[in-house]
Protein backbone atom coordinates (compact mmCIF):
# COMPACT_ATOMS: atom_id res chain seq x y z
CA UNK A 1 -9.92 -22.61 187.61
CA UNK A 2 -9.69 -20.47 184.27
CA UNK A 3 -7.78 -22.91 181.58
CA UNK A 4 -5.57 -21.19 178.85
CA UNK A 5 -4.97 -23.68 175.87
CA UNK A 6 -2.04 -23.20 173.82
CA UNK A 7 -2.70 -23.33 169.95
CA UNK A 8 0.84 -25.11 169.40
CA UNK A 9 1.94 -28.46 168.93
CA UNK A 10 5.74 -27.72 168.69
CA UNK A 11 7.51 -29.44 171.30
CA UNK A 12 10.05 -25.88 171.93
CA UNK A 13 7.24 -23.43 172.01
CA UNK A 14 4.93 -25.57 174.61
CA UNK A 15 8.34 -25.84 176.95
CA UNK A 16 9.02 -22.00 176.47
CA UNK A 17 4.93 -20.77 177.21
CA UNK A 18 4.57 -23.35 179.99
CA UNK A 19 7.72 -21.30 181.87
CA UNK A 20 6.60 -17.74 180.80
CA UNK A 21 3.08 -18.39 181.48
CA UNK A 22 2.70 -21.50 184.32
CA UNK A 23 3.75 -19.87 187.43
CA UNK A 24 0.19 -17.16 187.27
CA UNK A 25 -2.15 -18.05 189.92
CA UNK A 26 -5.12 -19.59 189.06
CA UNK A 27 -4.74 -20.33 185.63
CA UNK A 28 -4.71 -24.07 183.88
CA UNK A 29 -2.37 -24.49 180.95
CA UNK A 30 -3.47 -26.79 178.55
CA UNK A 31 -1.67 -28.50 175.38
CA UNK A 32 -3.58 -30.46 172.28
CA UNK A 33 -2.49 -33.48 174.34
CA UNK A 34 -5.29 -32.74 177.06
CA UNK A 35 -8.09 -31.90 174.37
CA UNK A 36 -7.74 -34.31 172.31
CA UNK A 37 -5.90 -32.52 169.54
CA UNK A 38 -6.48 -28.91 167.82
CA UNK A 39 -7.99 -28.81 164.69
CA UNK A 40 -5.45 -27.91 161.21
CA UNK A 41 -5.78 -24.25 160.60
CA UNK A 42 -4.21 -23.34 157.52
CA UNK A 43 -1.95 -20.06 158.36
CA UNK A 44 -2.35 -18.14 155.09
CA UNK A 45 -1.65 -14.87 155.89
CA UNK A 46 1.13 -12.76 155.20
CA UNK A 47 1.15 -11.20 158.24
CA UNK A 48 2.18 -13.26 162.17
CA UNK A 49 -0.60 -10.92 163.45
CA UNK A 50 -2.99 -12.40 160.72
CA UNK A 51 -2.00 -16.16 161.63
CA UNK A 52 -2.18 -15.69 164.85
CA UNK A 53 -5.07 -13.97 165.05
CA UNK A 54 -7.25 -17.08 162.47
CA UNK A 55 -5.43 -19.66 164.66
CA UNK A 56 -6.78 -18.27 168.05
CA UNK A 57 -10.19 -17.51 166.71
CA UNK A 58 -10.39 -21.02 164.58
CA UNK A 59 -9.26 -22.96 167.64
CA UNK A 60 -11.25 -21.08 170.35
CA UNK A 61 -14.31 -21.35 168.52
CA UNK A 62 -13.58 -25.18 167.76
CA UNK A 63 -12.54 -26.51 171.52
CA UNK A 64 -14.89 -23.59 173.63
CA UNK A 65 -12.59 -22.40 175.90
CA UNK A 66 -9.78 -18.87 175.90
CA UNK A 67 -7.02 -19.92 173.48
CA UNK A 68 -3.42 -18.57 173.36
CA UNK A 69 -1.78 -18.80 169.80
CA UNK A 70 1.40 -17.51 168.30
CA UNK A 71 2.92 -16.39 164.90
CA UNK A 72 6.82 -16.25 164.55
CA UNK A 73 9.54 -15.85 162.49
CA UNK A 74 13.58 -14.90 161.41
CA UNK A 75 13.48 -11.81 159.13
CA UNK A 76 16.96 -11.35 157.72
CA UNK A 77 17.70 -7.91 156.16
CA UNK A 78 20.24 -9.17 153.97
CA UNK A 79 16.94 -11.16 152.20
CA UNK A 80 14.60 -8.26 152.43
CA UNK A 81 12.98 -9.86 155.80
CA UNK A 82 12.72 -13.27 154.34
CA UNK A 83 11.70 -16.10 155.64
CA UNK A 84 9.22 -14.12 157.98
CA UNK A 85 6.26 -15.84 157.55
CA UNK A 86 7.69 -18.76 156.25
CA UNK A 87 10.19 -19.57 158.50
CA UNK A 88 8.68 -22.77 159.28
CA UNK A 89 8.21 -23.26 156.10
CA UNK A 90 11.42 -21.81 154.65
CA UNK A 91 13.00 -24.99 152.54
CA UNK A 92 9.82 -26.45 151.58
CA UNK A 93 6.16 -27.37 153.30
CA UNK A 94 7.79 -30.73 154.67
CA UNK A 95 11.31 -29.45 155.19
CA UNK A 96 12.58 -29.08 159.01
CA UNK A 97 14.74 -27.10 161.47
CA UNK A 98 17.84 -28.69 159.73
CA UNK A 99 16.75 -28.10 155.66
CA UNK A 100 15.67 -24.62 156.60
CA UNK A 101 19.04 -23.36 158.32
CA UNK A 102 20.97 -25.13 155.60
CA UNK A 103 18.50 -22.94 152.62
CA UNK A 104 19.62 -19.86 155.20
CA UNK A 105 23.47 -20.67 155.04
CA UNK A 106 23.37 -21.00 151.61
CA UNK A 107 21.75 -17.58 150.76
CA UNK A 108 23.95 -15.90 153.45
CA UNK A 109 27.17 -17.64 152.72
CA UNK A 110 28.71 -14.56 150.55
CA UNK A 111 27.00 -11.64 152.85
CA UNK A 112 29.40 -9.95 154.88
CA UNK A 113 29.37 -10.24 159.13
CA UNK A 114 28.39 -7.32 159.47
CA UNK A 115 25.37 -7.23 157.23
CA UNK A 116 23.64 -10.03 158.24
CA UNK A 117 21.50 -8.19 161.14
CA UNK A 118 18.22 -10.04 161.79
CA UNK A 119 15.15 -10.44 164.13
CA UNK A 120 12.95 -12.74 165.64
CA UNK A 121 9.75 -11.12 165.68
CA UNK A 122 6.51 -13.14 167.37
CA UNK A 123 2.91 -11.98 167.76
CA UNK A 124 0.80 -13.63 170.29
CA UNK A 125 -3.09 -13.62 170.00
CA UNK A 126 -5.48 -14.37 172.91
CA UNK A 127 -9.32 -15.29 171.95
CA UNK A 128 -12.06 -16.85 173.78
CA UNK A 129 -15.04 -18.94 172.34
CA UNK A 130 -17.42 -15.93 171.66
CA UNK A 131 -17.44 -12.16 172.15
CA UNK A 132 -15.24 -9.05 171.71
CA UNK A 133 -12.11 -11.55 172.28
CA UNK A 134 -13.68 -14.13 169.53
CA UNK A 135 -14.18 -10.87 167.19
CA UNK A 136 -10.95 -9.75 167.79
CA UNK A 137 -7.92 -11.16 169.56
CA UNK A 138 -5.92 -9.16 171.98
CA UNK A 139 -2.56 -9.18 170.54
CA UNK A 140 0.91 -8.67 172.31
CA UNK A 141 4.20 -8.24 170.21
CA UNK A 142 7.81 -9.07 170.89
CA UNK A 143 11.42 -8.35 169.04
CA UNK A 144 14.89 -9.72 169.69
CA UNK A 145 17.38 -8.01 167.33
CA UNK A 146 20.83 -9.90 166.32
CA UNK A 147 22.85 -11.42 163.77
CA UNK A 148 23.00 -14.78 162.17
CA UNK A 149 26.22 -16.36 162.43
CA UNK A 150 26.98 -19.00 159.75
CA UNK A 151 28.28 -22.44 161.38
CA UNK A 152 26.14 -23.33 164.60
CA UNK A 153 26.37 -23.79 168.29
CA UNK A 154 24.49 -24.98 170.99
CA UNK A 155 21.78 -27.77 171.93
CA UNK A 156 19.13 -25.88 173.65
CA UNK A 157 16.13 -23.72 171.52
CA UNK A 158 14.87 -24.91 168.12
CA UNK A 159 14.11 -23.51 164.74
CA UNK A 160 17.15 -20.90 163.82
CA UNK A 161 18.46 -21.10 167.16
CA UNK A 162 22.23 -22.50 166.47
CA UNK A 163 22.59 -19.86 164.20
CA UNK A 164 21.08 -16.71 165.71
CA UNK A 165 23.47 -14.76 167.71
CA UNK A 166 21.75 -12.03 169.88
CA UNK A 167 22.10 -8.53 170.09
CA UNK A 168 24.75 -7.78 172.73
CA UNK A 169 25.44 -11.61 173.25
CA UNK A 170 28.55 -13.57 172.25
CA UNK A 171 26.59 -16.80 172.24
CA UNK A 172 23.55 -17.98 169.88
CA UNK A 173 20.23 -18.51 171.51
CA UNK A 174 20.31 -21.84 171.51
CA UNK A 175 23.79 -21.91 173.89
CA UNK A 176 21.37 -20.13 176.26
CA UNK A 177 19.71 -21.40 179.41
CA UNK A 178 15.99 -21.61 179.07
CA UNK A 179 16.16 -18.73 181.75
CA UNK A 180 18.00 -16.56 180.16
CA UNK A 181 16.10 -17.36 176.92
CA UNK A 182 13.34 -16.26 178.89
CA UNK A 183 14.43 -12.74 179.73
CA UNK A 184 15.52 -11.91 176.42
CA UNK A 185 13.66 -13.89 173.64
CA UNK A 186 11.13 -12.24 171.49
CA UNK A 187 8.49 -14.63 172.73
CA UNK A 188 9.65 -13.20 176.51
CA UNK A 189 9.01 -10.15 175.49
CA UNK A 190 5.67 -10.82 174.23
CA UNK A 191 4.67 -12.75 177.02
CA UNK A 192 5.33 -10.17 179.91
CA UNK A 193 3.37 -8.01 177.94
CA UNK A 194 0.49 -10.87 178.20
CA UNK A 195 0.47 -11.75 181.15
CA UNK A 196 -0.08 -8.13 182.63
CA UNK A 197 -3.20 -8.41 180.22
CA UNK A 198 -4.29 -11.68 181.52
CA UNK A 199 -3.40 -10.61 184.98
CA UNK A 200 -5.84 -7.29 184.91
CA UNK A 201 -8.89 -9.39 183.42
């Protein structure tokens, strides 16, 4: 059977690909738990296509076998598309989920409602050990528009979740169900788009 490893080793985003991607016939998901880890790749890029393209390539070429990887982020108008890139990254290299929403309140706290429209924007990158897919990665984008809301709510997502409200929602994304995270989330989006790649190969 054809395995697919995910290049991830965040908790949220191996729950969210498992459900987008683990229902496809004949296709193994694996995690750096069934490997034996993934080799660091430092993500230096300044765009997600960039990131995810080195951490596909890095990690395909590393473990031998077709390697699904990601690049996310918030961009925030209001801070000229900050923390993009960084969002993981956004308080500091060792900060989490918790420091980097609190940096985000701060810098937001005197923007008005109504101009504090964001996105979450995600590339995914599919290689495989060697050949046109280890040259280049076939890459799949996804966007889900909305605002960020200032105090949080909810227990389910992770990163900006709490505070990210989404377009035509009067809930954040992490008050949602992981199914209806799944029909709307940028990394949804993405995915269908991926899996009618993976499905015509």
């Amino acid at each position: 059977m054809p395995k697919l490893l995910l290049a991830t080793g965040n908790p949220g985003k191996i729950r969210e690909f498992k459900q987008l991607f683990g229902d496809l016939p004949d296709l193994e998901i694996l995690t750096a738990d069934d490997v034996g880890g993934l080799p660091e790749v430092i993500e230096d890029g300044d765009t997600f296509e960039h990131n995810a393209c080195k951490k596909a390539r890095e990690i395909a070429a590393a473990k031998g076998m077709r390697v699904l990887s990601d690049d996310s982020g918030l961009e925030v108008d209001a801070l000229g598309g900050r923390p993009g890139v960084r969002s993981a990254r956004y308080a500091g290299v060792h900060c989490d989920d918790e420091d980097n929403n609190a940096l985000l309140v701060k810098e937001l706290r005197e923007v008005p409602e109504t101009e504090r429209t964001a996105r979450y924007r995600v590339v995914l990158a599919l290689a495989e050990p060697e050949g046109p897919l280890q040259q280049q990665p076939h890459t799949e984008d996804g966007v889900c528009e909305g605002h960020i809301e200032l105090t949080p709510r909810g227990d389910n997502g992770f990163g900006y979740d709490p505070y990210f409200r989404p377009e035509g929602h009067d809930c954040r994304m992490a008050e949602l169900s992981p199914e209806e995270k799944n029909r709307i989330s940028h990394r949804a989006v993405a995915a269908r788009k991926m899996r009618d790649y993976l499905a015509s190969r």
